[in-house]
PDB file of N, CA and C in Angstrom:
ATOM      1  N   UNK A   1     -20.746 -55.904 -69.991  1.00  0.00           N
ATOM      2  CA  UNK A   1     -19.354 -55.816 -70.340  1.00  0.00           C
ATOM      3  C   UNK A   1     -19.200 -56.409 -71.732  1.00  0.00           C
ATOM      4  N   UNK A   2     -18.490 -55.382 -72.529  1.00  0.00           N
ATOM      5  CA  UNK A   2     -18.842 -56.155 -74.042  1.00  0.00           C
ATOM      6  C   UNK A   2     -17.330 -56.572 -74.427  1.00  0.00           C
ATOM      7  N   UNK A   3     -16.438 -56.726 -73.609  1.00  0.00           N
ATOM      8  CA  UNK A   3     -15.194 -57.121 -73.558  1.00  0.00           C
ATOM      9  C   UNK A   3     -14.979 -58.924 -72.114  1.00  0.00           C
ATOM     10  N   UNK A   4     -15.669 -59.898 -73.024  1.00  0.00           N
ATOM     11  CA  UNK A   4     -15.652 -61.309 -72.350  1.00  0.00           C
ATOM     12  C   UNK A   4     -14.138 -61.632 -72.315  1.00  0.00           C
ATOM     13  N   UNK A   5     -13.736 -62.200 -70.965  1.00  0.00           N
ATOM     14  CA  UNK A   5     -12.217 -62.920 -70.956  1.00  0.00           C
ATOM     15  C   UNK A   5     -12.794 -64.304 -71.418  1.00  0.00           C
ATOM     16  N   UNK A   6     -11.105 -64.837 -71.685  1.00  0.00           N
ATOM     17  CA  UNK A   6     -11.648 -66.235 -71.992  1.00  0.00           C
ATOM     18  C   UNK A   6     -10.495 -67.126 -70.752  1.00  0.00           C
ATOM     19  N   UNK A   7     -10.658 -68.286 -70.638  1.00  0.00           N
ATOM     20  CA  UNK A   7      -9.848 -69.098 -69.561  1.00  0.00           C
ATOM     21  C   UNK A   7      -8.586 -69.310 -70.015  1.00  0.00           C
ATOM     22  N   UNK A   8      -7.098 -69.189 -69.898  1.00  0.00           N
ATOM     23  CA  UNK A   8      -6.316 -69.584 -70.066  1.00  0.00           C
ATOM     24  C   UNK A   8      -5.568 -71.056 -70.438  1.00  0.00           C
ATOM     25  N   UNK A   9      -6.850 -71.918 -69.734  1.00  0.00           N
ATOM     26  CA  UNK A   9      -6.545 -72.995 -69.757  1.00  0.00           C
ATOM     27  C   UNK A   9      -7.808 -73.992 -70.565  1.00  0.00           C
ATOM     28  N   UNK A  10      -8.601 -73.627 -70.418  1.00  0.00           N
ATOM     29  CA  UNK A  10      -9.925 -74.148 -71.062  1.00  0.00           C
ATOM     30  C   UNK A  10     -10.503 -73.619 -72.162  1.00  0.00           C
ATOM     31  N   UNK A  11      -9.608 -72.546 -72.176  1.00  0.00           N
ATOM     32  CA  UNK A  11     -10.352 -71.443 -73.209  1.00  0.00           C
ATOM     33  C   UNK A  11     -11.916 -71.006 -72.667  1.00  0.00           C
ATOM     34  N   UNK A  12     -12.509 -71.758 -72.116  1.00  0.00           N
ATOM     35  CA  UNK A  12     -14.283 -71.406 -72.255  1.00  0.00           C
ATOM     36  C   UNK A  12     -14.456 -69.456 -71.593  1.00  0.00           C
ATOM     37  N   UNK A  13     -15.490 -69.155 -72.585  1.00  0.00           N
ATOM     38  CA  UNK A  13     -15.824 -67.647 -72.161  1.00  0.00           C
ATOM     39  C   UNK A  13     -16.463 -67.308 -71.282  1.00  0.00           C
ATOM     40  N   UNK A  14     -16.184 -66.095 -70.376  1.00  0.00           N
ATOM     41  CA  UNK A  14     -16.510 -65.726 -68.879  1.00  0.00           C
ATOM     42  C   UNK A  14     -18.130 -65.295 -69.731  1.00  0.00           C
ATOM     43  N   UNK A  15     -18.604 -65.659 -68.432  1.00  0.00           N
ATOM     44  CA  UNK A  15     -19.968 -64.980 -68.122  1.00  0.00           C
ATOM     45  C   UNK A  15     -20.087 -63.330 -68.756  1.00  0.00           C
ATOM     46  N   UNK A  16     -21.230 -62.891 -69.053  1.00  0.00           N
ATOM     47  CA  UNK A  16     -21.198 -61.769 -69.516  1.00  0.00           C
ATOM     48  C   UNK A  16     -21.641 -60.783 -67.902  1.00  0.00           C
ATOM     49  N   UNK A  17     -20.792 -59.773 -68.099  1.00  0.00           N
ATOM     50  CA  UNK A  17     -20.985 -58.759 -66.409  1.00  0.00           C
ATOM     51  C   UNK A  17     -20.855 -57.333 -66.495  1.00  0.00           C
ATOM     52  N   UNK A  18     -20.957 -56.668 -66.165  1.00  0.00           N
ATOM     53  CA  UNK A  18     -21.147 -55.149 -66.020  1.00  0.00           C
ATOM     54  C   UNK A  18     -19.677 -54.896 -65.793  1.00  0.00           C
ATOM     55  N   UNK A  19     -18.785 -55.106 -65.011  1.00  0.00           N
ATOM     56  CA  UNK A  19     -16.968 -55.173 -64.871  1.00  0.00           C
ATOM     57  C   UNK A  19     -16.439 -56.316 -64.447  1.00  0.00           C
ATOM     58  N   UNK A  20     -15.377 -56.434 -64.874  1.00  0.00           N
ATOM     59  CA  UNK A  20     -14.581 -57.346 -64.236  1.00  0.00           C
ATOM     60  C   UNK A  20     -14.430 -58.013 -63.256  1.00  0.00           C
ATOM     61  N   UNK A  21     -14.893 -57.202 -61.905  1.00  0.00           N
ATOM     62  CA  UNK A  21     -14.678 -57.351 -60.735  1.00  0.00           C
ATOM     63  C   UNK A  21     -15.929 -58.118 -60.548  1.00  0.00           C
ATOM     64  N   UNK A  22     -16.870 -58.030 -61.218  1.00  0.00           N
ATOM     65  CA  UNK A  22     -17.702 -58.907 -60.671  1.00  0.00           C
ATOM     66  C   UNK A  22     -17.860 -60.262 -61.046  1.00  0.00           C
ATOM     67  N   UNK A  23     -16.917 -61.172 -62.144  1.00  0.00           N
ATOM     68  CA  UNK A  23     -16.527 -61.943 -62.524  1.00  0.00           C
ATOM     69  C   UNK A  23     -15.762 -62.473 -61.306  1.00  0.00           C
ATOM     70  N   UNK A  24     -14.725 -61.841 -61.136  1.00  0.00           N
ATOM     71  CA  UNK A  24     -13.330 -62.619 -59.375  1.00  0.00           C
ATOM     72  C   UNK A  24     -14.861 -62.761 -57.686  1.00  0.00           C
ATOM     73  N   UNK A  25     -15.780 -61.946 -58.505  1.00  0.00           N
ATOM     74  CA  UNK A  25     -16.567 -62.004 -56.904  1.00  0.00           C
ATOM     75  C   UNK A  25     -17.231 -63.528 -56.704  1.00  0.00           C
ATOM     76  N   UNK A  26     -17.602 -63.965 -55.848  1.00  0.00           N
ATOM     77  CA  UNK A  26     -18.141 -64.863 -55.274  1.00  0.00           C
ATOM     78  C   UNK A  26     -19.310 -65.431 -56.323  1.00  0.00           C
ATOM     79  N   UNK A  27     -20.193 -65.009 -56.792  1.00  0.00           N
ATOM     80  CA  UNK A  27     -20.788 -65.548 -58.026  1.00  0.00           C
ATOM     81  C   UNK A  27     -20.589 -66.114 -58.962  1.00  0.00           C
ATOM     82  N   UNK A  28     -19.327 -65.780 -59.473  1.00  0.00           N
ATOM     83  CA  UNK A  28     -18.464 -66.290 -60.188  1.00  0.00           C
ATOM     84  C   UNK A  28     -17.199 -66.878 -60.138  1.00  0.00           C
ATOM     85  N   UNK A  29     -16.761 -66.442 -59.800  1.00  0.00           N
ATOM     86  CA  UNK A  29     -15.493 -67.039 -58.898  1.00  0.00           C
ATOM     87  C   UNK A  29     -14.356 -67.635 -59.851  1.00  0.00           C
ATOM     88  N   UNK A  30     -14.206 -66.423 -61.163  1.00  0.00           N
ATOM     89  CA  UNK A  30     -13.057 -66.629 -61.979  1.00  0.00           C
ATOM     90  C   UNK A  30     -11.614 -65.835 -61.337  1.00  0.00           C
ATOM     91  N   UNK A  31     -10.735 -65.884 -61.467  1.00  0.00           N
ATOM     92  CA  UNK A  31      -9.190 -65.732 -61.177  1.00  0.00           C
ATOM     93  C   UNK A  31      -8.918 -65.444 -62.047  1.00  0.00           C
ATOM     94  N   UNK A  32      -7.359 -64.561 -61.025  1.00  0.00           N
ATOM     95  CA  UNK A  32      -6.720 -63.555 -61.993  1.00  0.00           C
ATOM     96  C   UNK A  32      -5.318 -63.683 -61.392  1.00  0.00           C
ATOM     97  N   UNK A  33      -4.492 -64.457 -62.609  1.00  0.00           N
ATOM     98  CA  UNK A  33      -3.198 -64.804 -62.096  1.00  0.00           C
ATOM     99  C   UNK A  33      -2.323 -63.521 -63.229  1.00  0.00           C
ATOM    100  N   UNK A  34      -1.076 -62.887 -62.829  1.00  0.00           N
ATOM    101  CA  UNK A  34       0.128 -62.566 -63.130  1.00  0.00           C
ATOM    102  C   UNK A  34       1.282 -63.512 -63.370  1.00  0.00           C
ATOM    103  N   UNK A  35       1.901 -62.742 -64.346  1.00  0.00           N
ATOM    104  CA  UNK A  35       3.029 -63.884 -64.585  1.00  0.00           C
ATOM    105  C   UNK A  35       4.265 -62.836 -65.236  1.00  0.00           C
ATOM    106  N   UNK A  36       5.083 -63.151 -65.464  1.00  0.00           N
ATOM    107  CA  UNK A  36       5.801 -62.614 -66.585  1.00  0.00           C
ATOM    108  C   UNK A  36       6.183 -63.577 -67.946  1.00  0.00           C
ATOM    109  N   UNK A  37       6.376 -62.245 -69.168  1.00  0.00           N
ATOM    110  CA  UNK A  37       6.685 -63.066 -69.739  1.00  0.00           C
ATOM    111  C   UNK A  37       8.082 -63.378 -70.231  1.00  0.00           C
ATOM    112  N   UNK A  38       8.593 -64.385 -71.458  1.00  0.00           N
ATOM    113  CA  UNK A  38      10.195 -64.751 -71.851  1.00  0.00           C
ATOM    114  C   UNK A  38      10.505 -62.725 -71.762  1.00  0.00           C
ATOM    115  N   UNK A  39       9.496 -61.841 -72.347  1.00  0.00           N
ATOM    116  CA  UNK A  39      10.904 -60.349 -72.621  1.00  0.00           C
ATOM    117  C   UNK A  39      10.561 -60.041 -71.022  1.00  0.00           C
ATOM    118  N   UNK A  40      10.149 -60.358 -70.425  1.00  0.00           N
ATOM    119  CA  UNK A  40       9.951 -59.682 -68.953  1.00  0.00           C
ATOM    120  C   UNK A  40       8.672 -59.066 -68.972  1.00  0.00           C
ATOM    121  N   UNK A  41       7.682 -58.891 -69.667  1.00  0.00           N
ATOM    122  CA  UNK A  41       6.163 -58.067 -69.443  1.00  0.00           C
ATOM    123  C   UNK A  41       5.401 -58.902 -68.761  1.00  0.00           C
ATOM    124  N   UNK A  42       4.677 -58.415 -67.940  1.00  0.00           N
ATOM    125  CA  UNK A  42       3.280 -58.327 -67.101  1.00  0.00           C
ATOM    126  C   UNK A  42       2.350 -59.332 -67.822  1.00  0.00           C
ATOM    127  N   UNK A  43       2.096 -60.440 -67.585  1.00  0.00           N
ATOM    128  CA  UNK A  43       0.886 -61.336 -68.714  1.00  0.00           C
ATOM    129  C   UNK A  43      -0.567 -61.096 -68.028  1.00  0.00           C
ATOM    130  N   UNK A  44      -1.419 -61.103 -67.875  1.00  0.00           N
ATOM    131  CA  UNK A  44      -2.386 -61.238 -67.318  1.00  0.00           C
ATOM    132  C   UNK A  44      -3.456 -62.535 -67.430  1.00  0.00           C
ATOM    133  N   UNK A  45      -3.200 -63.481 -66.542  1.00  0.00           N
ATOM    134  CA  UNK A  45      -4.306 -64.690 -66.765  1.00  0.00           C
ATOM    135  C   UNK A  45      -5.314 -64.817 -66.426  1.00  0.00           C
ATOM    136  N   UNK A  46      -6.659 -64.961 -67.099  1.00  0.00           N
ATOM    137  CA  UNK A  46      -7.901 -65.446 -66.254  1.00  0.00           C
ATOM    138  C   UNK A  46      -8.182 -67.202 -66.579  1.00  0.00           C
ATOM    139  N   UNK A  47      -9.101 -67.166 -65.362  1.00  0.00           N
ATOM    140  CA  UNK A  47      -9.468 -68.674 -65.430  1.00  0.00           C
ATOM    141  C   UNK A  47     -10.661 -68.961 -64.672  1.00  0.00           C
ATOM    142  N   UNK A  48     -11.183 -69.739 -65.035  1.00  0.00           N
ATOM    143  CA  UNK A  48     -12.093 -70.271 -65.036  1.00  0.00           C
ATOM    144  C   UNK A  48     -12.320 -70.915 -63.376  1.00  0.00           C
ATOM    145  N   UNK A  49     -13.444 -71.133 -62.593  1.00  0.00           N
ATOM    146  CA  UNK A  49     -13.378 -71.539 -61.169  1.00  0.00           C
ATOM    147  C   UNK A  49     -12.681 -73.049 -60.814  1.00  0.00           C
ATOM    148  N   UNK A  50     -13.293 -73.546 -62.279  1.00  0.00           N
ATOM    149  CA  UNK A  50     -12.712 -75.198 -62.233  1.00  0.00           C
ATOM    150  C   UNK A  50     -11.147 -75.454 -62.776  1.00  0.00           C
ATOM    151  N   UNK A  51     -10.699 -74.324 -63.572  1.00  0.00           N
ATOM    152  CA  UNK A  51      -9.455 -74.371 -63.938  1.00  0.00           C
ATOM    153  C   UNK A  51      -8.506 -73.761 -62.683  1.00  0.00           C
ATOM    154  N   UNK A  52      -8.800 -73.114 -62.099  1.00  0.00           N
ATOM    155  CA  UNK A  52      -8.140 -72.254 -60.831  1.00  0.00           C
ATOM    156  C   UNK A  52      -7.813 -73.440 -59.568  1.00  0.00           C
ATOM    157  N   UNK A  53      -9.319 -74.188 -59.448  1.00  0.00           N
ATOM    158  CA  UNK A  53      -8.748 -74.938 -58.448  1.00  0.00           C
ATOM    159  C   UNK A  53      -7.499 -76.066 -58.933  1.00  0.00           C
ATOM    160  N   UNK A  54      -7.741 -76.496 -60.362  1.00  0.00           N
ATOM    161  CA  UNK A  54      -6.408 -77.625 -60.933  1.00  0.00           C
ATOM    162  C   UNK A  54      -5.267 -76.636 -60.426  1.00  0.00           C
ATOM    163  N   UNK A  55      -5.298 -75.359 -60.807  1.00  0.00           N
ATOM    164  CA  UNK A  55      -3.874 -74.516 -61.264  1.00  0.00           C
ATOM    165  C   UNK A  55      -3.746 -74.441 -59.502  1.00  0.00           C
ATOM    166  N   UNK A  56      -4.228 -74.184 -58.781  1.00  0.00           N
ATOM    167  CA  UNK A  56      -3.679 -74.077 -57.284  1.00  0.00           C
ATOM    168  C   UNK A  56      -3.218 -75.439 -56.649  1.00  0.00           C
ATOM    169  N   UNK A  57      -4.178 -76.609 -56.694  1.00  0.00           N
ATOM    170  CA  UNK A  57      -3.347 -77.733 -56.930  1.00  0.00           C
ATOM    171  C   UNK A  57      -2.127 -78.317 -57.444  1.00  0.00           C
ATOM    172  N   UNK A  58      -1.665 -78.124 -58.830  1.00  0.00           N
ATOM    173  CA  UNK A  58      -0.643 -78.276 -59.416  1.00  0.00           C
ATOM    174  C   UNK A  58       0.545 -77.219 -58.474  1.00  0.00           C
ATOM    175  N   UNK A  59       0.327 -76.188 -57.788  1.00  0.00           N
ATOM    176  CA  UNK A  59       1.151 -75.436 -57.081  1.00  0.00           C
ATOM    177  C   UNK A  59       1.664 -75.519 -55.784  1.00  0.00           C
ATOM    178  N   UNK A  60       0.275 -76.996 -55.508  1.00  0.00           N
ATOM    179  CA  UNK A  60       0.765 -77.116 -53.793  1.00  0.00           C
ATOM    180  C   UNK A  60      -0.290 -76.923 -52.999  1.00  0.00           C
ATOM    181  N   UNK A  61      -1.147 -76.110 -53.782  1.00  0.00           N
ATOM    182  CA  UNK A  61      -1.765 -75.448 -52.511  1.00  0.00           C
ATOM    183  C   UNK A  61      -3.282 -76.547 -52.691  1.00  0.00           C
ATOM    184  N   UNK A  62      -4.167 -76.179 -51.009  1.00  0.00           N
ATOM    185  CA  UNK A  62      -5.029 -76.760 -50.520  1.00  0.00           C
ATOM    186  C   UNK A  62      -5.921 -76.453 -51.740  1.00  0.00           C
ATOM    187  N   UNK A  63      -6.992 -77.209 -52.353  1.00  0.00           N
ATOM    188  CA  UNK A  63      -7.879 -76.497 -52.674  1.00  0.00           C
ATOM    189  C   UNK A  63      -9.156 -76.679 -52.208  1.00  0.00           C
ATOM    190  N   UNK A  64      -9.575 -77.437 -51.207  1.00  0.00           N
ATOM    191  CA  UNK A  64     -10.734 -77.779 -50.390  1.00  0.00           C
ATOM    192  C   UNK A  64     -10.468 -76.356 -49.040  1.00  0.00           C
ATOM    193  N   UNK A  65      -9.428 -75.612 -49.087  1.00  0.00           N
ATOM    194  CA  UNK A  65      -8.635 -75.051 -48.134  1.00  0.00           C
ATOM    195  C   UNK A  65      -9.316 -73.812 -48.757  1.00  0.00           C
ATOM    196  N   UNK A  66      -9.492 -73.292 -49.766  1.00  0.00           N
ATOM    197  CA  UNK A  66      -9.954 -72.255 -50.811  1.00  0.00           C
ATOM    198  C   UNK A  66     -10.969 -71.958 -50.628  1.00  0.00           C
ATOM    199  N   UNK A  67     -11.023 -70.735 -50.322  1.00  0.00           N
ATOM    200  CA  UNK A  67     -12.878 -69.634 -50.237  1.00  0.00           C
ATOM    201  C   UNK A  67     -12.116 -68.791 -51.042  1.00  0.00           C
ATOM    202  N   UNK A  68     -13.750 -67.791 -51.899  1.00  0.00           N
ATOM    203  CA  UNK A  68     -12.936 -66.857 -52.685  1.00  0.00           C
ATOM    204  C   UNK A  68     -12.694 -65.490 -51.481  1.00  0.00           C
ATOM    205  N   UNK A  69     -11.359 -64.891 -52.309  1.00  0.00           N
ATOM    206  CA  UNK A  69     -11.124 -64.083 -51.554  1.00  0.00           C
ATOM    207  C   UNK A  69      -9.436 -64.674 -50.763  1.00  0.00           C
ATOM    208  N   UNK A  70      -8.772 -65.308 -50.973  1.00  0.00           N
ATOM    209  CA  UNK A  70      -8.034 -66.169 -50.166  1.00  0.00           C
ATOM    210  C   UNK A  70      -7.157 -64.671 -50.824  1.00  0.00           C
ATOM    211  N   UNK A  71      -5.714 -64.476 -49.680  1.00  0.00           N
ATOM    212  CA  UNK A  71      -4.735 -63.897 -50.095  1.00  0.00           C
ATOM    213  C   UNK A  71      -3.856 -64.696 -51.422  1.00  0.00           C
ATOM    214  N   UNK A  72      -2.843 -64.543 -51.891  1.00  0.00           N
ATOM    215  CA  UNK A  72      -2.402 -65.060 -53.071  1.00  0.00           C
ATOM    216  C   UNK A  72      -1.085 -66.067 -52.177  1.00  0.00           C
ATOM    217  N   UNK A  73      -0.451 -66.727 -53.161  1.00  0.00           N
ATOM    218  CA  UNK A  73       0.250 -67.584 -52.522  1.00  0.00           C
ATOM    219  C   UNK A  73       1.635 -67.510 -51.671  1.00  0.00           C
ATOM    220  N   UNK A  74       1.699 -67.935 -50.294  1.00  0.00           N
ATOM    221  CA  UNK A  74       2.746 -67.368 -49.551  1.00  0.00           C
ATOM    222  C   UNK A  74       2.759 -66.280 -48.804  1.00  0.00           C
ATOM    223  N   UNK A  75       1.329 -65.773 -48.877  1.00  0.00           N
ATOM    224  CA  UNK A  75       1.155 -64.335 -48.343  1.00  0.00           C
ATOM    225  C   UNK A  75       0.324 -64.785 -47.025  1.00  0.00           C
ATOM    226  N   UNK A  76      -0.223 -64.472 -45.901  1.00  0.00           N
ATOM    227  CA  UNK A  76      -1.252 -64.761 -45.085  1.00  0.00           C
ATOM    228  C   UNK A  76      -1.763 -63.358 -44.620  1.00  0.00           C
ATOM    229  N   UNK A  77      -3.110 -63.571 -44.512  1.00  0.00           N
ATOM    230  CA  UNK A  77      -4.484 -62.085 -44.043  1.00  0.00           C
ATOM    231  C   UNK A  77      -3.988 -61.889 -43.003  1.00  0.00           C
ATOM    232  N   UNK A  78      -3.629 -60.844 -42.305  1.00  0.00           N
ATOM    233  CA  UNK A  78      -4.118 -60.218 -40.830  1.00  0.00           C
ATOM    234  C   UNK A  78      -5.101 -60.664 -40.194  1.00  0.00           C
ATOM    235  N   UNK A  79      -5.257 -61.307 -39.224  1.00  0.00           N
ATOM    236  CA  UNK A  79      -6.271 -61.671 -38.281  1.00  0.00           C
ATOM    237  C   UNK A  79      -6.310 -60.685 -37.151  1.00  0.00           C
ATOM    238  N   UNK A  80      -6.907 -59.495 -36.665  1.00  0.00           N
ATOM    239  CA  UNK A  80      -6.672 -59.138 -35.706  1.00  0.00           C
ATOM    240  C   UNK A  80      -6.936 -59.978 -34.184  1.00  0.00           C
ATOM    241  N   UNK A  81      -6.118 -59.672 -33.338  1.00  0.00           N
ATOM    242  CA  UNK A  81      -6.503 -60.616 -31.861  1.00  0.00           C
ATOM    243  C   UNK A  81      -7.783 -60.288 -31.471  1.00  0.00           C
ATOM    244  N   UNK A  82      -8.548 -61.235 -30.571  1.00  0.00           N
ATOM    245  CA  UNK A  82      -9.879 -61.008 -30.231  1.00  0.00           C
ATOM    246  C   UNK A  82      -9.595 -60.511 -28.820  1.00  0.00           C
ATOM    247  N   UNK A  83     -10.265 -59.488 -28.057  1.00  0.00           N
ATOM    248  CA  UNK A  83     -10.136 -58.226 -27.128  1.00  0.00           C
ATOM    249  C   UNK A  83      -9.566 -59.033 -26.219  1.00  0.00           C
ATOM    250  N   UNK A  84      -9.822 -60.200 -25.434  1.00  0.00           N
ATOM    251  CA  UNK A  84      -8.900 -61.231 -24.546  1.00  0.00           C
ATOM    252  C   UNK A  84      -8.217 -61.663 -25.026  1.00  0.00           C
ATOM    253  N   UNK A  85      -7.290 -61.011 -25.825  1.00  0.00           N
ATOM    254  CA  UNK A  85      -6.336 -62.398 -26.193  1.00  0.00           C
ATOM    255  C   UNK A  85      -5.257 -61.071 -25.935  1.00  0.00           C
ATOM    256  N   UNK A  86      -5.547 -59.640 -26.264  1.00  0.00           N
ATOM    257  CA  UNK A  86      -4.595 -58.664 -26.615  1.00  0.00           C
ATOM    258  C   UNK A  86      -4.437 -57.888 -25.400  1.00  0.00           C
ATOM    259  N   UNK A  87      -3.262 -57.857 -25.009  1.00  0.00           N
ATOM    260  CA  UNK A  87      -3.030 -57.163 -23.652  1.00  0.00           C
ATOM    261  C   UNK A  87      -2.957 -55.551 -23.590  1.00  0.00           C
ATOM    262  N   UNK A  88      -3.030 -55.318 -25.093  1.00  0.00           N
ATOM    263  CA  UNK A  88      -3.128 -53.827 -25.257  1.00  0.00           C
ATOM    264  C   UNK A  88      -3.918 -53.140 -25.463  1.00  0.00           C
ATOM    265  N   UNK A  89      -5.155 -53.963 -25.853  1.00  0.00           N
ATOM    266  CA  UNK A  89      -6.849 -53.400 -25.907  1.00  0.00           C
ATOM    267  C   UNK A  89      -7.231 -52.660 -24.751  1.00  0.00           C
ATOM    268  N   UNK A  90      -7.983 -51.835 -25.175  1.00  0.00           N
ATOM    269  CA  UNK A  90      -8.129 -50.476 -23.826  1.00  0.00           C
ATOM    270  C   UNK A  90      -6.987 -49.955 -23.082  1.00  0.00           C
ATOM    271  N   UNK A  91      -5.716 -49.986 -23.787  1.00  0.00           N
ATOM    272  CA  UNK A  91      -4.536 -49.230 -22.808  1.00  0.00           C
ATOM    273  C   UNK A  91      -4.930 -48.126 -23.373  1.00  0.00           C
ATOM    274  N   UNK A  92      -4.789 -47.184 -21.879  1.00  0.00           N
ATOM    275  CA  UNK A  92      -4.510 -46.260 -21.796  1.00  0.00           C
ATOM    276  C   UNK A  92      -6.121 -45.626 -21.434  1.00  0.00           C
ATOM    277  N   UNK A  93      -6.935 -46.561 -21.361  1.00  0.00           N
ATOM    278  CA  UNK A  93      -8.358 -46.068 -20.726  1.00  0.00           C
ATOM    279  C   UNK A  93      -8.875 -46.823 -19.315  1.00  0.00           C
ATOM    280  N   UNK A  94      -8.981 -46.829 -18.354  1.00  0.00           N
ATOM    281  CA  UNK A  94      -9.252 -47.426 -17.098  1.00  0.00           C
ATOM    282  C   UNK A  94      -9.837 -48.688 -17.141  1.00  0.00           C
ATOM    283  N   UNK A  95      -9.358 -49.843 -16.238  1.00  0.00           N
ATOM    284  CA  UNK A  95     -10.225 -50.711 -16.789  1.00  0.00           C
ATOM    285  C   UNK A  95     -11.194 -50.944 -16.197  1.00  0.00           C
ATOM    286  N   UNK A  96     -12.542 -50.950 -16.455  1.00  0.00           N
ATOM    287  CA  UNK A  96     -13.825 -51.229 -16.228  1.00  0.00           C
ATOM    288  C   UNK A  96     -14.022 -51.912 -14.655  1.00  0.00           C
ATOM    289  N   UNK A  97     -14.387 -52.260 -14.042  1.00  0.00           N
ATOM    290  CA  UNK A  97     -14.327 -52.871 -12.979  1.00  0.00           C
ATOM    291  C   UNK A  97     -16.046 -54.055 -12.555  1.00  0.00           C
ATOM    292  N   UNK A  98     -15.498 -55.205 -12.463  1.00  0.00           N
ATOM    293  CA  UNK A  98     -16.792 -55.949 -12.363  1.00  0.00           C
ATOM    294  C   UNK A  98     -17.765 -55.276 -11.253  1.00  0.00           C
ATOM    295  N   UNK A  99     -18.906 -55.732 -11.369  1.00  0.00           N
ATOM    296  CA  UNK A  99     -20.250 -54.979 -10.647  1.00  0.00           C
ATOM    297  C   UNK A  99     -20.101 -56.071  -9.059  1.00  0.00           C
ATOM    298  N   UNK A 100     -19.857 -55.833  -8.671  1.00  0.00           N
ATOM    299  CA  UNK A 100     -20.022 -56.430  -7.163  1.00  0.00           C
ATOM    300  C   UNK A 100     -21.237 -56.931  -6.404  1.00  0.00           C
ATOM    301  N   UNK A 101     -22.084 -57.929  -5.900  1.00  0.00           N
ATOM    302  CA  UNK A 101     -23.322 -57.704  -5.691  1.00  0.00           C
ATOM    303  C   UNK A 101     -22.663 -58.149  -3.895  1.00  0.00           C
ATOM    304  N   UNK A 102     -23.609 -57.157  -3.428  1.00  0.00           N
ATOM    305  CA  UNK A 102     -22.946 -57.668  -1.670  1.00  0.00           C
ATOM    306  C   UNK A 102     -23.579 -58.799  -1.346  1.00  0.00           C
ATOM    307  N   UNK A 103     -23.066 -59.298  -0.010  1.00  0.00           N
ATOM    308  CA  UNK A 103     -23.377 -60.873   0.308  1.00  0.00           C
ATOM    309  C   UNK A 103     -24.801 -60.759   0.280  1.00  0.00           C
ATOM    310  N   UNK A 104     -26.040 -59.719   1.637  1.00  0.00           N
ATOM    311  CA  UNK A 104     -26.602 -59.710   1.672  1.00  0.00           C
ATOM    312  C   UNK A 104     -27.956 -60.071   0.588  1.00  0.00           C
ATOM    313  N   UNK A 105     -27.338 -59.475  -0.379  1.00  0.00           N
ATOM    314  CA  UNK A 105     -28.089 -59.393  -2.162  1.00  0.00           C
ATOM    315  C   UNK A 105     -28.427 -60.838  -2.377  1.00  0.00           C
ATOM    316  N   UNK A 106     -27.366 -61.781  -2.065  1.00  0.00           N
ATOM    317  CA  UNK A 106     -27.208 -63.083  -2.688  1.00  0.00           C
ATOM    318  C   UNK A 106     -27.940 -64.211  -1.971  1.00  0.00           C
ATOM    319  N   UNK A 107     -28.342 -63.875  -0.334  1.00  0.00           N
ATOM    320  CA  UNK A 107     -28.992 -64.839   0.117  1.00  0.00           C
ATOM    321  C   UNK A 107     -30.816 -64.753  -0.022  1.00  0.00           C
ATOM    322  N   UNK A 108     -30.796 -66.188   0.155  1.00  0.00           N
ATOM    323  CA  UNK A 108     -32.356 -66.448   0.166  1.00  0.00           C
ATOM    324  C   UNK A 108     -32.883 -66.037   1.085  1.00  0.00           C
ATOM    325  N   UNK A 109     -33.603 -65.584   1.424  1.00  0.00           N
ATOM    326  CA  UNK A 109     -34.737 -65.209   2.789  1.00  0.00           C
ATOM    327  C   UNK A 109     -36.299 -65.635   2.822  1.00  0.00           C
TER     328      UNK A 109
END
């Protein structure tokens, strides 16, 4: 990538990478904040892994709480329910029925 971001806050220059995206990935683990600006336009911020965790701090948020990948702030991921927890998993298909072993099966002889 012959187009390096630099940190918003540190200034220091991103790693050199093939795209962008692989800078926000887990290897790297630079951020990408939005903002607007005083006329109302779109700013685009990057930052640095060590500047990201100050800037989420200064905002409130956990940053020991932080894996990359976290939704953005105020938002929370979908967790889907795990198959016992959801009373609607397999509606509408029969439900399975445990295997029965008869008494006989079970004693010692």
């Amino acid at each position: 990538m012959s187009d390096r971001q630099t940190c918003v806050d540190c200034h220091e220059l991103s790693p050199e990478t093939e795209t962008n995206y692989t800078l926000i990935g887990s290897r790297f683990g630079w951020r990408l904040t939005r903002t607007k600006d005083a006329s109302g336009n779109m700013v685009v911020q990057w930052r640095c892994p060590a500047c990201w965790r100050v800037h989420k701090a200064a905002r409130g948020e956990s940053a020991s709480s932080s894996r990359f990948g976290d939704p953005p702030s105020g938002t929370r991921r979908a967790v889907p329910p795990a198959p016992d927890d959801d009373p609607t998993h397999g509606a509408g298909t029969p439900a399975k029925r445990a295997r029965s072993i008869p008494p006989q099966a079970t004693r010692k002889r």
